[in-house]
Structures are given as C-alpha cells and as structure tokens.
C-alpha atoms as a PDB file:
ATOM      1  CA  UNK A   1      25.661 -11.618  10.654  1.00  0.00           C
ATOM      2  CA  UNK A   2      26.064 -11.407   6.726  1.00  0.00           C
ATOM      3  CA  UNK A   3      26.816 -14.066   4.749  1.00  0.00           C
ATOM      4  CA  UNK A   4      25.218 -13.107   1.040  1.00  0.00           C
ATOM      5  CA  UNK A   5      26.745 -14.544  -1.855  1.00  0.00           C
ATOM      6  CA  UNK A   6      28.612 -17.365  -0.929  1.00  0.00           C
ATOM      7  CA  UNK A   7      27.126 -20.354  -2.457  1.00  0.00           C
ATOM      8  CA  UNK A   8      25.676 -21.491   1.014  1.00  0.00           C
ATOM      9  CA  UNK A   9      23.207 -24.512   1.203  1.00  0.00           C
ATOM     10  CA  UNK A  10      23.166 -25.312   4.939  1.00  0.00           C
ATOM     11  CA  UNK A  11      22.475 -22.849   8.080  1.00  0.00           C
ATOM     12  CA  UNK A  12      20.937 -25.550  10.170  1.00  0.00           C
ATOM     13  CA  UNK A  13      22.664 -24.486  13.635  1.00  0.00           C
ATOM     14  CA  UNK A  14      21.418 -20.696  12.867  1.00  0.00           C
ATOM     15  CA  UNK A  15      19.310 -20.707  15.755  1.00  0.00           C
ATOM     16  CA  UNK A  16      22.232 -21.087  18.274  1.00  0.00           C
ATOM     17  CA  UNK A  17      22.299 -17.613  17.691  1.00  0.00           C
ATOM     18  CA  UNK A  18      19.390 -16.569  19.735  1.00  0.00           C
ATOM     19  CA  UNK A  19      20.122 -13.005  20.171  1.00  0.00           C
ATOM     20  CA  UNK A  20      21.371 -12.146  16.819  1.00  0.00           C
ATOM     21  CA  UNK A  21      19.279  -8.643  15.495  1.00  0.00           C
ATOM     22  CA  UNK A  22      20.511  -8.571  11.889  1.00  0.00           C
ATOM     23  CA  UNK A  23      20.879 -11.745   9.567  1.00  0.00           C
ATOM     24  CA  UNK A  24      21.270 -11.629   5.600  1.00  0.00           C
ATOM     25  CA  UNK A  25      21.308 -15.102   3.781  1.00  0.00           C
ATOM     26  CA  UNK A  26      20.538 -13.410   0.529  1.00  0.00           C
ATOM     27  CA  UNK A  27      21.731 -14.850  -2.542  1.00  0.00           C
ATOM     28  CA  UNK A  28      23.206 -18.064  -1.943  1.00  0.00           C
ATOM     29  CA  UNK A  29      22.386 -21.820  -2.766  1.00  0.00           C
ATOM     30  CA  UNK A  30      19.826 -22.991  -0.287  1.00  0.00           C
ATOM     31  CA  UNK A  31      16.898 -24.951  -0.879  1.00  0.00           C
ATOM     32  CA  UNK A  32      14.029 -26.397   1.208  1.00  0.00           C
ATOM     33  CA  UNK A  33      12.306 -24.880   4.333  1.00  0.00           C
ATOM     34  CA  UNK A  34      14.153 -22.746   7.009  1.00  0.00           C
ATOM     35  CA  UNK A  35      15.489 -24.889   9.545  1.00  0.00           C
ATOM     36  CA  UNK A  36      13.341 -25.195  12.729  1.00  0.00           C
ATOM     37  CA  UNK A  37      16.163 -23.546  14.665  1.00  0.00           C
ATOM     38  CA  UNK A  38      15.041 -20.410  12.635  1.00  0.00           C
ATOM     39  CA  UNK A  39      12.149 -20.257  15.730  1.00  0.00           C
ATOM     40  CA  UNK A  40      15.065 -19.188  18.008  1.00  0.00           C
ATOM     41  CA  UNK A  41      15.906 -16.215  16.091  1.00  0.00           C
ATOM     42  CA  UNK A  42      12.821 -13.797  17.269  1.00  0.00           C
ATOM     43  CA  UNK A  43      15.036 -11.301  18.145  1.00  0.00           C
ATOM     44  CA  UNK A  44      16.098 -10.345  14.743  1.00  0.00           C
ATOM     45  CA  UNK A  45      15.114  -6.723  13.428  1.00  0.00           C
ATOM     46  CA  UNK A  46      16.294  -7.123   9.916  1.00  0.00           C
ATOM     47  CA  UNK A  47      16.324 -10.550   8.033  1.00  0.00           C
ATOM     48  CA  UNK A  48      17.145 -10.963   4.632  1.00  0.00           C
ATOM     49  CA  UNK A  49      16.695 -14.338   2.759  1.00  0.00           C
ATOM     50  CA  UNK A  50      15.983 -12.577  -1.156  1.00  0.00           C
ATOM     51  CA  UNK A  51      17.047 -15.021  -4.210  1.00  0.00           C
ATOM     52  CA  UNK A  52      17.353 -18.550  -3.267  1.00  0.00           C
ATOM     53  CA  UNK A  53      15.175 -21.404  -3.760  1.00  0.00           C
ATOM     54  CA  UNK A  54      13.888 -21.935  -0.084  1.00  0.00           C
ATOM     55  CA  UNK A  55      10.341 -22.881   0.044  1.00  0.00           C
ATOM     56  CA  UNK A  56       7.777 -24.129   2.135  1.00  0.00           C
ATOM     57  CA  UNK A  57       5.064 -22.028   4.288  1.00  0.00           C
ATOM     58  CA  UNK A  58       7.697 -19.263   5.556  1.00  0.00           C
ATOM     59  CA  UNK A  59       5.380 -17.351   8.044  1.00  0.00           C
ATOM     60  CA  UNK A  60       5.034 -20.557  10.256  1.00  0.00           C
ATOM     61  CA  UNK A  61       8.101 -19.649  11.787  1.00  0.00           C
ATOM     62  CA  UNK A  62       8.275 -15.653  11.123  1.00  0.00           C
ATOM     63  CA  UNK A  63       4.859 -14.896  12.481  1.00  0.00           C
ATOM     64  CA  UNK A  64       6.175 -14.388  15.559  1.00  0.00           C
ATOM     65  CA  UNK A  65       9.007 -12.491  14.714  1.00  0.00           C
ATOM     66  CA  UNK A  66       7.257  -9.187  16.310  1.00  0.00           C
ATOM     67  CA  UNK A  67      10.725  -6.997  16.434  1.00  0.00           C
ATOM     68  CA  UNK A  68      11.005  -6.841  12.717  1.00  0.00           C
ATOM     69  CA  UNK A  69      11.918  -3.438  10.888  1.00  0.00           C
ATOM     70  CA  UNK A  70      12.979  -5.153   7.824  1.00  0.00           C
ATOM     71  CA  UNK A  71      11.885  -8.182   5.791  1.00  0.00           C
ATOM     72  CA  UNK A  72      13.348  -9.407   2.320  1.00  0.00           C
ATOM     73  CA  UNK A  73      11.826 -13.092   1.282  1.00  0.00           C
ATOM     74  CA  UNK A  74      11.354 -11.998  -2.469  1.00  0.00           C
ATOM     75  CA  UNK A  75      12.885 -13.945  -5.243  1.00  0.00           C
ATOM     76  CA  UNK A  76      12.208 -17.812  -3.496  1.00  0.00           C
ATOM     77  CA  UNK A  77       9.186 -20.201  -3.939  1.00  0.00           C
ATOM     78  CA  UNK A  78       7.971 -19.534   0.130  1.00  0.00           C
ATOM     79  CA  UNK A  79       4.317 -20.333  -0.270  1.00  0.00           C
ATOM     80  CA  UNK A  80       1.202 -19.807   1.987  1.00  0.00           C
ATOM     81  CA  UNK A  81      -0.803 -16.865   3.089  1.00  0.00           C
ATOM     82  CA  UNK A  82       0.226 -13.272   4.104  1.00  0.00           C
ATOM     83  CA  UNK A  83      -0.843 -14.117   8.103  1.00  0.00           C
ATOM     84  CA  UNK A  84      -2.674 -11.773   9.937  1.00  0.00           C
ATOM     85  CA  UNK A  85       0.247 -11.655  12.414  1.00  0.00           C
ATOM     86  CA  UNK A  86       1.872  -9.434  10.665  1.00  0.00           C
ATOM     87  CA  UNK A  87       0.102  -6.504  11.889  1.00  0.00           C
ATOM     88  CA  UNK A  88       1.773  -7.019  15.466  1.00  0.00           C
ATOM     89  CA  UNK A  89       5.344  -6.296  13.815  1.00  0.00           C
ATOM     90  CA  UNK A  90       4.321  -2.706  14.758  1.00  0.00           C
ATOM     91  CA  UNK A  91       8.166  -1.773  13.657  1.00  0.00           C
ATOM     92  CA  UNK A  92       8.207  -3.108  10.178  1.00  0.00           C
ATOM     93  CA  UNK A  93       9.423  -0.242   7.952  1.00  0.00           C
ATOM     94  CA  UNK A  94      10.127  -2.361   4.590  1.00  0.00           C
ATOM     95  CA  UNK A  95       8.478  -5.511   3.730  1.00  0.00           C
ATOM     96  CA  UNK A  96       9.631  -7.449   0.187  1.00  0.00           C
ATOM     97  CA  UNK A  97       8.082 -10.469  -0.792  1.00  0.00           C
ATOM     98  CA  UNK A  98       7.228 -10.308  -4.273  1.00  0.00           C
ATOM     99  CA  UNK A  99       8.460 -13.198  -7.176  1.00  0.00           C
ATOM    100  CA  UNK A 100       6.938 -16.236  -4.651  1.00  0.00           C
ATOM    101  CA  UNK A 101       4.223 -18.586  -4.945  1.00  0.00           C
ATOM    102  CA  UNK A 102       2.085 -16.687  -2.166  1.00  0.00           C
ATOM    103  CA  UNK A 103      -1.938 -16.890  -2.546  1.00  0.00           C
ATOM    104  CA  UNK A 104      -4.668 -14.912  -1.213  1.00  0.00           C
ATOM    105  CA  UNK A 105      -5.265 -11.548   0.219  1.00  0.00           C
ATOM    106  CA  UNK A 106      -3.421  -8.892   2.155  1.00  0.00           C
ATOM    107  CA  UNK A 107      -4.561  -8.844   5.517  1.00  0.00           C
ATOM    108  CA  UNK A 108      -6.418  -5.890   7.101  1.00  0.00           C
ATOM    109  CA  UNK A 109      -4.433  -5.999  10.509  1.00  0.00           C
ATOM    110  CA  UNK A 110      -1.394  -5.105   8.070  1.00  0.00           C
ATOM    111  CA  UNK A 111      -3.486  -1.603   8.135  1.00  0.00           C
ATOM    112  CA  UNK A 112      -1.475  -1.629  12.420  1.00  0.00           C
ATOM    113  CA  UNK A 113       1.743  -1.196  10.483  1.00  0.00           C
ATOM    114  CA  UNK A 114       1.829   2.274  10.846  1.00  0.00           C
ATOM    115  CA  UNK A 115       5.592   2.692  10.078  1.00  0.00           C
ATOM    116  CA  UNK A 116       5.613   1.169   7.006  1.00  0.00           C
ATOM    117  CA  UNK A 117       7.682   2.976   4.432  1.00  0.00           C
ATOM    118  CA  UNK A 118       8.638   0.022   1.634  1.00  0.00           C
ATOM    119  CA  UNK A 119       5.508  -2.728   0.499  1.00  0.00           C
ATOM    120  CA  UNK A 120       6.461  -5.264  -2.306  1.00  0.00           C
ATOM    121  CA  UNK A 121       4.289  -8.284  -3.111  1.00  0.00           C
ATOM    122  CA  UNK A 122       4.989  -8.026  -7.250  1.00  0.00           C
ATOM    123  CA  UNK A 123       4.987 -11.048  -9.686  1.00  0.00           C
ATOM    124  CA  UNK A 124       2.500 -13.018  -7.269  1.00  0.00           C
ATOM    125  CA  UNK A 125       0.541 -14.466  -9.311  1.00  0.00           C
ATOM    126  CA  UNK A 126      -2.119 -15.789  -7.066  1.00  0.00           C
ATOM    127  CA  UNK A 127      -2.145 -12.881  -4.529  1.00  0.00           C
ATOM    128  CA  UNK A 128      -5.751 -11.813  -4.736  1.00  0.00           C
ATOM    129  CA  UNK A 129      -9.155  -9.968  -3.863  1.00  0.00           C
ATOM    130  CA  UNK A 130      -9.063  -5.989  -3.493  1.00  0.00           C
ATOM    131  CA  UNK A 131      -6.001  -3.515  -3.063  1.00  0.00           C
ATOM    132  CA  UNK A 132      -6.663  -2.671   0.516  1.00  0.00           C
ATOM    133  CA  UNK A 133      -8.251   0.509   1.136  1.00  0.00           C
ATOM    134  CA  UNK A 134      -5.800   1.319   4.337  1.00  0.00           C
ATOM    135  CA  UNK A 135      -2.920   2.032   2.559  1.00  0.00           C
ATOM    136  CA  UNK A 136      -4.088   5.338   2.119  1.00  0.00           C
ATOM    137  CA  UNK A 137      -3.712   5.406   5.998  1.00  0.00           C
ATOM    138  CA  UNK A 138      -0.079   4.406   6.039  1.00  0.00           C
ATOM    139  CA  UNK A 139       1.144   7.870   5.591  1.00  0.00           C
ATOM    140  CA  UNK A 140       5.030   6.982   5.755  1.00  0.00           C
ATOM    141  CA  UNK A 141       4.740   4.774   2.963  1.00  0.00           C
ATOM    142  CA  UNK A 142       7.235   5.812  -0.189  1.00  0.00           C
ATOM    143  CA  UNK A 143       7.103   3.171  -2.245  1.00  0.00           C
ATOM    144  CA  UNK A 144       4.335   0.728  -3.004  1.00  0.00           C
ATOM    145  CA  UNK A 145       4.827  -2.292  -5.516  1.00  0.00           C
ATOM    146  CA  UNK A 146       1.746  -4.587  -6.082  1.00  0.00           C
ATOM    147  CA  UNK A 147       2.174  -5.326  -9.807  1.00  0.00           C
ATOM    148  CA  UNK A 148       1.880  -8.994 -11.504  1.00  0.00           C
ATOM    149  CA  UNK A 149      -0.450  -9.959  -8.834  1.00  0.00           C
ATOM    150  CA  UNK A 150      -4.228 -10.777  -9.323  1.00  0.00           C
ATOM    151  CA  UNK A 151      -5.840  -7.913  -7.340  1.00  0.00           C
ATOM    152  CA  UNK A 152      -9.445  -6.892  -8.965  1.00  0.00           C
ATOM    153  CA  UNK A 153     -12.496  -4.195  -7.796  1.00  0.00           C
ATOM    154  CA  UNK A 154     -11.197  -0.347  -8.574  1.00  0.00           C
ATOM    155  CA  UNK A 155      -7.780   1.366  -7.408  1.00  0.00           C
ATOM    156  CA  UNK A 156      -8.546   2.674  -3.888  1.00  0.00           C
ATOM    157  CA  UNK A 157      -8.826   6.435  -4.229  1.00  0.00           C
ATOM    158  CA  UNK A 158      -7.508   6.640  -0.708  1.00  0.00           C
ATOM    159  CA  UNK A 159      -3.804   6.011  -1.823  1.00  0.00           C
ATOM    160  CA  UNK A 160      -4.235   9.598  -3.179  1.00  0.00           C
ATOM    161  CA  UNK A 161      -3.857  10.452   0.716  1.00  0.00           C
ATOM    162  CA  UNK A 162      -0.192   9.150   0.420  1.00  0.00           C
ATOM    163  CA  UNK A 163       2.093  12.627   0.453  1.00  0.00           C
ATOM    164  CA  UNK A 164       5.157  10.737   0.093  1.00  0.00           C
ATOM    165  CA  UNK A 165       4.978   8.508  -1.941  1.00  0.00           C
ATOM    166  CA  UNK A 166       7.439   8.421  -4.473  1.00  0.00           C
ATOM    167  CA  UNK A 167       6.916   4.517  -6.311  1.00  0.00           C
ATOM    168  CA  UNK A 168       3.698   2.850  -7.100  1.00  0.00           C
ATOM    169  CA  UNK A 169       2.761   0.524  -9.418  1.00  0.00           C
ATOM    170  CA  UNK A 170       0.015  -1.451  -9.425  1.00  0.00           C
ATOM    171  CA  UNK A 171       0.448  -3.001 -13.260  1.00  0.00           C
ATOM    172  CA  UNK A 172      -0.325  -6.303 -14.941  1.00  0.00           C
ATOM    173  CA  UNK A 173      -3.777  -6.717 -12.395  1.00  0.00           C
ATOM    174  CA  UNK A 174      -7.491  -7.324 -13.251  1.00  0.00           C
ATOM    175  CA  UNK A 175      -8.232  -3.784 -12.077  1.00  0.00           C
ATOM    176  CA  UNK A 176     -11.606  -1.623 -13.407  1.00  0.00           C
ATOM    177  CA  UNK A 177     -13.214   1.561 -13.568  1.00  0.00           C
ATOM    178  CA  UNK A 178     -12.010   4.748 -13.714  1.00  0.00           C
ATOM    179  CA  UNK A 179      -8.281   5.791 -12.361  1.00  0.00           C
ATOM    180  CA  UNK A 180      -9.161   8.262  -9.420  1.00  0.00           C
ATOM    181  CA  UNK A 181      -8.515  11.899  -9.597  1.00  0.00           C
ATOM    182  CA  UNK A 182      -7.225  11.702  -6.011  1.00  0.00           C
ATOM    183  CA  UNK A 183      -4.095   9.892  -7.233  1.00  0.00           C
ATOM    184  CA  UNK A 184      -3.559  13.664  -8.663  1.00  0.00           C
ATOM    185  CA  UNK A 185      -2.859  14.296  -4.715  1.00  0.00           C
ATOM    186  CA  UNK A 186       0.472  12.035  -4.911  1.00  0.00           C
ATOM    187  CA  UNK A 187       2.575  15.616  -4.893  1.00  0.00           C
ATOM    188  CA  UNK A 188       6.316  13.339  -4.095  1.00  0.00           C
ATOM    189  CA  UNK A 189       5.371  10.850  -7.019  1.00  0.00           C
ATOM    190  CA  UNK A 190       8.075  10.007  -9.475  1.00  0.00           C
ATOM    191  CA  UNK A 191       7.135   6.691 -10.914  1.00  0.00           C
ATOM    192  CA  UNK A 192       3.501   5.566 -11.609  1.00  0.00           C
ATOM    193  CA  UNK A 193       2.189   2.035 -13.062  1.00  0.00           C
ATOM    194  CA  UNK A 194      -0.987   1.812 -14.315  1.00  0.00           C
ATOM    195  CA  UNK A 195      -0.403  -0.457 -17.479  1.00  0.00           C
ATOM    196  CA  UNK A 196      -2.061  -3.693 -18.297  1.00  0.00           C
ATOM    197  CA  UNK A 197      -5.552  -3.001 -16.580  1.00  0.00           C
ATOM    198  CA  UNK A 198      -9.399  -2.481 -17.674  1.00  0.00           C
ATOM    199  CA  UNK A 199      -9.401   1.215 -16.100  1.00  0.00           C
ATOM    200  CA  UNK A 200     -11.653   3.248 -18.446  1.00  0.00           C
ATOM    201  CA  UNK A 201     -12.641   6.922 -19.019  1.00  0.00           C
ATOM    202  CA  UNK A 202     -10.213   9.188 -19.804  1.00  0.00           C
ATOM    203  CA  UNK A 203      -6.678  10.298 -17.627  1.00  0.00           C
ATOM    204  CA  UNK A 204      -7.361  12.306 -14.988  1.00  0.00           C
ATOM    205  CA  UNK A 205      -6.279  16.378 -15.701  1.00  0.00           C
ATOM    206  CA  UNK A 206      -5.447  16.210 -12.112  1.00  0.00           C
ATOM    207  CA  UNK A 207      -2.247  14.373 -13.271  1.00  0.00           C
ATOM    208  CA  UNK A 208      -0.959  17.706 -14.271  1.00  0.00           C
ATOM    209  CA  UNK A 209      -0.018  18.279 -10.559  1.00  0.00           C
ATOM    210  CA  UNK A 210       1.981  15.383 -10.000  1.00  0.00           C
ATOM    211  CA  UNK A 211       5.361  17.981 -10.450  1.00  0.00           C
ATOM    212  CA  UNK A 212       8.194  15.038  -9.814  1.00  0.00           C
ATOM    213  CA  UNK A 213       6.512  12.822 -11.822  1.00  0.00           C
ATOM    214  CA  UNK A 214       9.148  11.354 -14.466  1.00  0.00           C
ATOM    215  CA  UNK A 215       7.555   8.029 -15.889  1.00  0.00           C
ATOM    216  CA  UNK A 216       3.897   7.437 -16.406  1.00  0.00           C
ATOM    217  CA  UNK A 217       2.599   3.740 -17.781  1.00  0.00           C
ATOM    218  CA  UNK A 218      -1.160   3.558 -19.139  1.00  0.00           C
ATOM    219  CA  UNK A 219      -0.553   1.467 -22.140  1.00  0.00           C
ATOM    220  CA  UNK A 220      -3.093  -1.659 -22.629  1.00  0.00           C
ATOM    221  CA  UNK A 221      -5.992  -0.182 -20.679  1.00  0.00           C
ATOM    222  CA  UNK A 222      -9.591   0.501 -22.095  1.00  0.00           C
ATOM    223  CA  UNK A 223      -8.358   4.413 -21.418  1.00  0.00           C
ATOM    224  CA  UNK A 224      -9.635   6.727 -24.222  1.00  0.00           C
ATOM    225  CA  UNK A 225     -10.574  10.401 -24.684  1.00  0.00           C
ATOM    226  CA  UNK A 226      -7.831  13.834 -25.269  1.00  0.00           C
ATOM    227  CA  UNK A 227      -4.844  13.554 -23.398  1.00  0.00           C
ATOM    228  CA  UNK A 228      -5.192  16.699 -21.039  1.00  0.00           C
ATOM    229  CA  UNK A 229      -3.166  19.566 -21.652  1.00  0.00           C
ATOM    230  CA  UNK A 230      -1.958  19.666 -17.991  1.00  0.00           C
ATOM    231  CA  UNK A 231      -0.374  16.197 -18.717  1.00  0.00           C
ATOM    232  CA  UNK A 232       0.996  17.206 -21.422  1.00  0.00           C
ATOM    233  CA  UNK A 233       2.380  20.709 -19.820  1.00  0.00           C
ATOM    234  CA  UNK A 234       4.820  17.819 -17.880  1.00  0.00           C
ATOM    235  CA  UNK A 235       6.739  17.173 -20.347  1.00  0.00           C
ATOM    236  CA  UNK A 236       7.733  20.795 -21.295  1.00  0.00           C
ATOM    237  CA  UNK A 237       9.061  22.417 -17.907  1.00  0.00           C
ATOM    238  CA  UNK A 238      12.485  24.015 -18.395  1.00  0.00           C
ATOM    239  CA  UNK A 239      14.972  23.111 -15.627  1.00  0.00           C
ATOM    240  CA  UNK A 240      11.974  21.392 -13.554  1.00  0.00           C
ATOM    241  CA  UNK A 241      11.561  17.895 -12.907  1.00  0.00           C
ATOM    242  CA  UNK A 242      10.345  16.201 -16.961  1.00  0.00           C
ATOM    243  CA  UNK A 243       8.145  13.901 -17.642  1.00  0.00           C
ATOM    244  CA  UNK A 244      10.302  11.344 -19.545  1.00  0.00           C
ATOM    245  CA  UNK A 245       8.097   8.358 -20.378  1.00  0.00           C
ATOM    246  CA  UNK A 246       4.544   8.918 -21.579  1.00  0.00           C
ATOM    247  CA  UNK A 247       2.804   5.888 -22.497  1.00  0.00           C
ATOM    248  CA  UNK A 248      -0.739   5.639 -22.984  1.00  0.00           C
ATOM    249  CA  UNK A 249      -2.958   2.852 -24.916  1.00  0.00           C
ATOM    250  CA  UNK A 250      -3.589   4.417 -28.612  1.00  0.00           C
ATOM    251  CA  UNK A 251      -7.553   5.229 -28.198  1.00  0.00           C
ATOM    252  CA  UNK A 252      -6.384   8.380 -26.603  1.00  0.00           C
ATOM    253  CA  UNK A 253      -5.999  11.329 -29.005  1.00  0.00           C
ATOM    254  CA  UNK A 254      -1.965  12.122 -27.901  1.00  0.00           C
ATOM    255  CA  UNK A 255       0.178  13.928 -30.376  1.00  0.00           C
ATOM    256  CA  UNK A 256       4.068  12.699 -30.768  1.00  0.00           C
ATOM    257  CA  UNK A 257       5.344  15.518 -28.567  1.00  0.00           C
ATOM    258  CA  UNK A 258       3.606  14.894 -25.542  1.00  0.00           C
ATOM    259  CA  UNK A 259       2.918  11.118 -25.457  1.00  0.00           C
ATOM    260  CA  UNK A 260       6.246   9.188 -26.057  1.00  0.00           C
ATOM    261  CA  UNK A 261       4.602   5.573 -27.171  1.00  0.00           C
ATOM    262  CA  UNK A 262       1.393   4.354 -27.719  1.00  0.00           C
ATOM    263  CA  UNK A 263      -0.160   0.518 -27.446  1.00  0.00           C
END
C-alpha cells in the first residue's frame, strides 16, 4: 500500500489491514503518535513513515514488528530509545532513523542483525556512548551513517573488517585518538567522513589503498603531520577511480595539488 505525498493527516483504520507486507506513509501531513491500530500491522516487511511530524515513543508499537527487512522513520520527532528488540528483526536489511529526537545508545543485540546492509541514525543529537564495536561483524553492511550524533571513546578499528562497505561517515561526534590504520582495509569505500572530531596523529598511509575512494573529509580535527604520499598518489590515477575531494584540517603539511581545501 503506497500512499507518499498526498498531504495525508489521518490513517487511523490502518490496522484493518492486518496482513498488509509493504506500507509507505512517507511524506505527507501527519502529526502525533501512530495510531494504536498500527499494533495490527506485524506482518509488514517494509514500512516507510520518513518526513512527517509524527512523534511520540515509536518502538512501543514496532518492537514487535520481527518480519521487518526495511525501516524508514527518519525525518520525524519519534523519540525514545533504540530497544533492544531490534535484534530479533533477524531480516532487517536497511534501517533509517536519523533527523529524530532519539537518546541513548545503540543496542548490542543489534550486533543479531546479521543481514544488515543500510544503518542511519545521523543528526541525533542525543544518541550517545561508544560506536559499537560489532559493526565490524556485520559483514553485509554497505553503507553506515552515524554522523551529528554524540558518540565519544575512539572509532572501532573493527569497521576496517567491513569489505563492502561503500558509505561511512561518522562526522560532527566527540570522537578521540588516532583514526585506525585498519579503516585502510575498507577496499569498496567511496565516501569517508571523518570531519569535526578530536582524532589526532597523523592520516593513516594505509589510506593509499582505499582504490574507489572519491571523497575524503578530515577538516576540523586535531590531525597534523605530512600528508602521505600514498594519499596523495589518489588523486593522480589516469582512467582509475580519483580522489575528488581532499579535505584535511590545515596543521597537516598538504600542497594545493593533492589536498583540495584546508580548515
């Protein structure tokens, strides 16, 4: 059942439709919590309620929901914890939920969610503690977008386990300590977000073998040292795959034809 875009602002008899797999509400008027009848609808694989203004403490009612493949709450005011139920939806593939009002941690029984492809929690500002270690063990995971939250402690050097991972940016955070050389491992990476941290020490060479890598964010970190030549080596590679975007705070030594902006 889709009904996006169409200025809706009521669904109260949703739950009539107790068997219904696939429902997208996305982008229309409605405010307030999902109705109660919303409990009926456990059957659905793929819900999508992105841009509205619901609110309220949306995993009440979808912590059940254990048939899920796809989830898309982002862009609302839902508020509440990340439940630990979540790790039974042992079929989630792609989870969005960034741009809420969500607080705390991710749980560890998310870690069960071994088909998990798609994780977005950005611009939460009061999503908190560590950056879970076991999302190195999600190994289907492509994309992975935990900026604009308040996660702290070091970047786990087990996402460096993550071989296809093609999106990750874990920007605007209260993360420390040095960026680890295992993120070098990322071999699918195209995109990676590291601005607007305290990571120190200098940027790993091991960069240099991140191939598909096209866009590379470092600026406003307490980074410093020589740009490695094996970064720099990215930019210049014929008919390959280019490094486009360089940026990198301006305490490390970059000339103007390898880093593209300093700050």
């Amino acid at each position: 059942l889709f009904l996006e875009q169409n200025q809706l602002t009521n669904v109260d008899a949703i739950g009539e439709y107790r068997h219904l797999e696939n429902l997208a509400l996305s982008k229309n008027a409605f405010q307030g919590s999902l109705p109660e009848s919303f409990r009926n609808l456990n059957k659905l694989k793929t819900l999508y309620l992105h841009t509205n203004a619901w609110t309220g403490q949306v995993f009440e009612i979808l912590k059940d929901f254990k048939d899920l493949e796809l989830l898309d709450i982002a862009f609302n005011q839902f508020e509440g914890t990340f439940p630990p139920e979540l790790g039974d939806m042992k079929n989630l593939t792609r989870f969005f939920a960034g741009h809420n009002r969500f607080e705390g941690e991710i749980p560890q029984q998310l870690s069960k969610c071994s088909n998990l492809k798609e994780f977005q929690v950005d611009g939460s500002h009061d999503v908190t503690g560590k950056i879970p270690t076991f999302f190195g063990r999600l190994e289907k995971l492509t994309f992975l977008k935990l900026d604009t939250c308040a996660f702290t402690g070091v970047l786990p050097s087990e996402i460096g386990n993550l071989k296809n991972l093609t999106f990750l940016d874990v920007s605007s955070n209260y993360l420390e300590g040095n960026i680890p050389t295992e993120l070098g491992g990322l071999e699918s990476l195209v995109t990676l977000g590291l601005a607007n941290n305290d990571f120190e020490g200098g940027v790993p060479s091991e960069f240099g073998n991140l191939k598909n890598l096209e866009k590379l964010y470092l600026t406003n970190t307490d980074l410093s040292g020589v740009m490695p030549q094996e970064v720099c080596d990215l930019r210049n590679r014929g008919n390959d795959t280019v490094l486009e975007l360089l940026q990198v705070p301006c305490d490390v030594e970059c000339d103007t034809e390898c880093c593209t902006m300093c700050s």
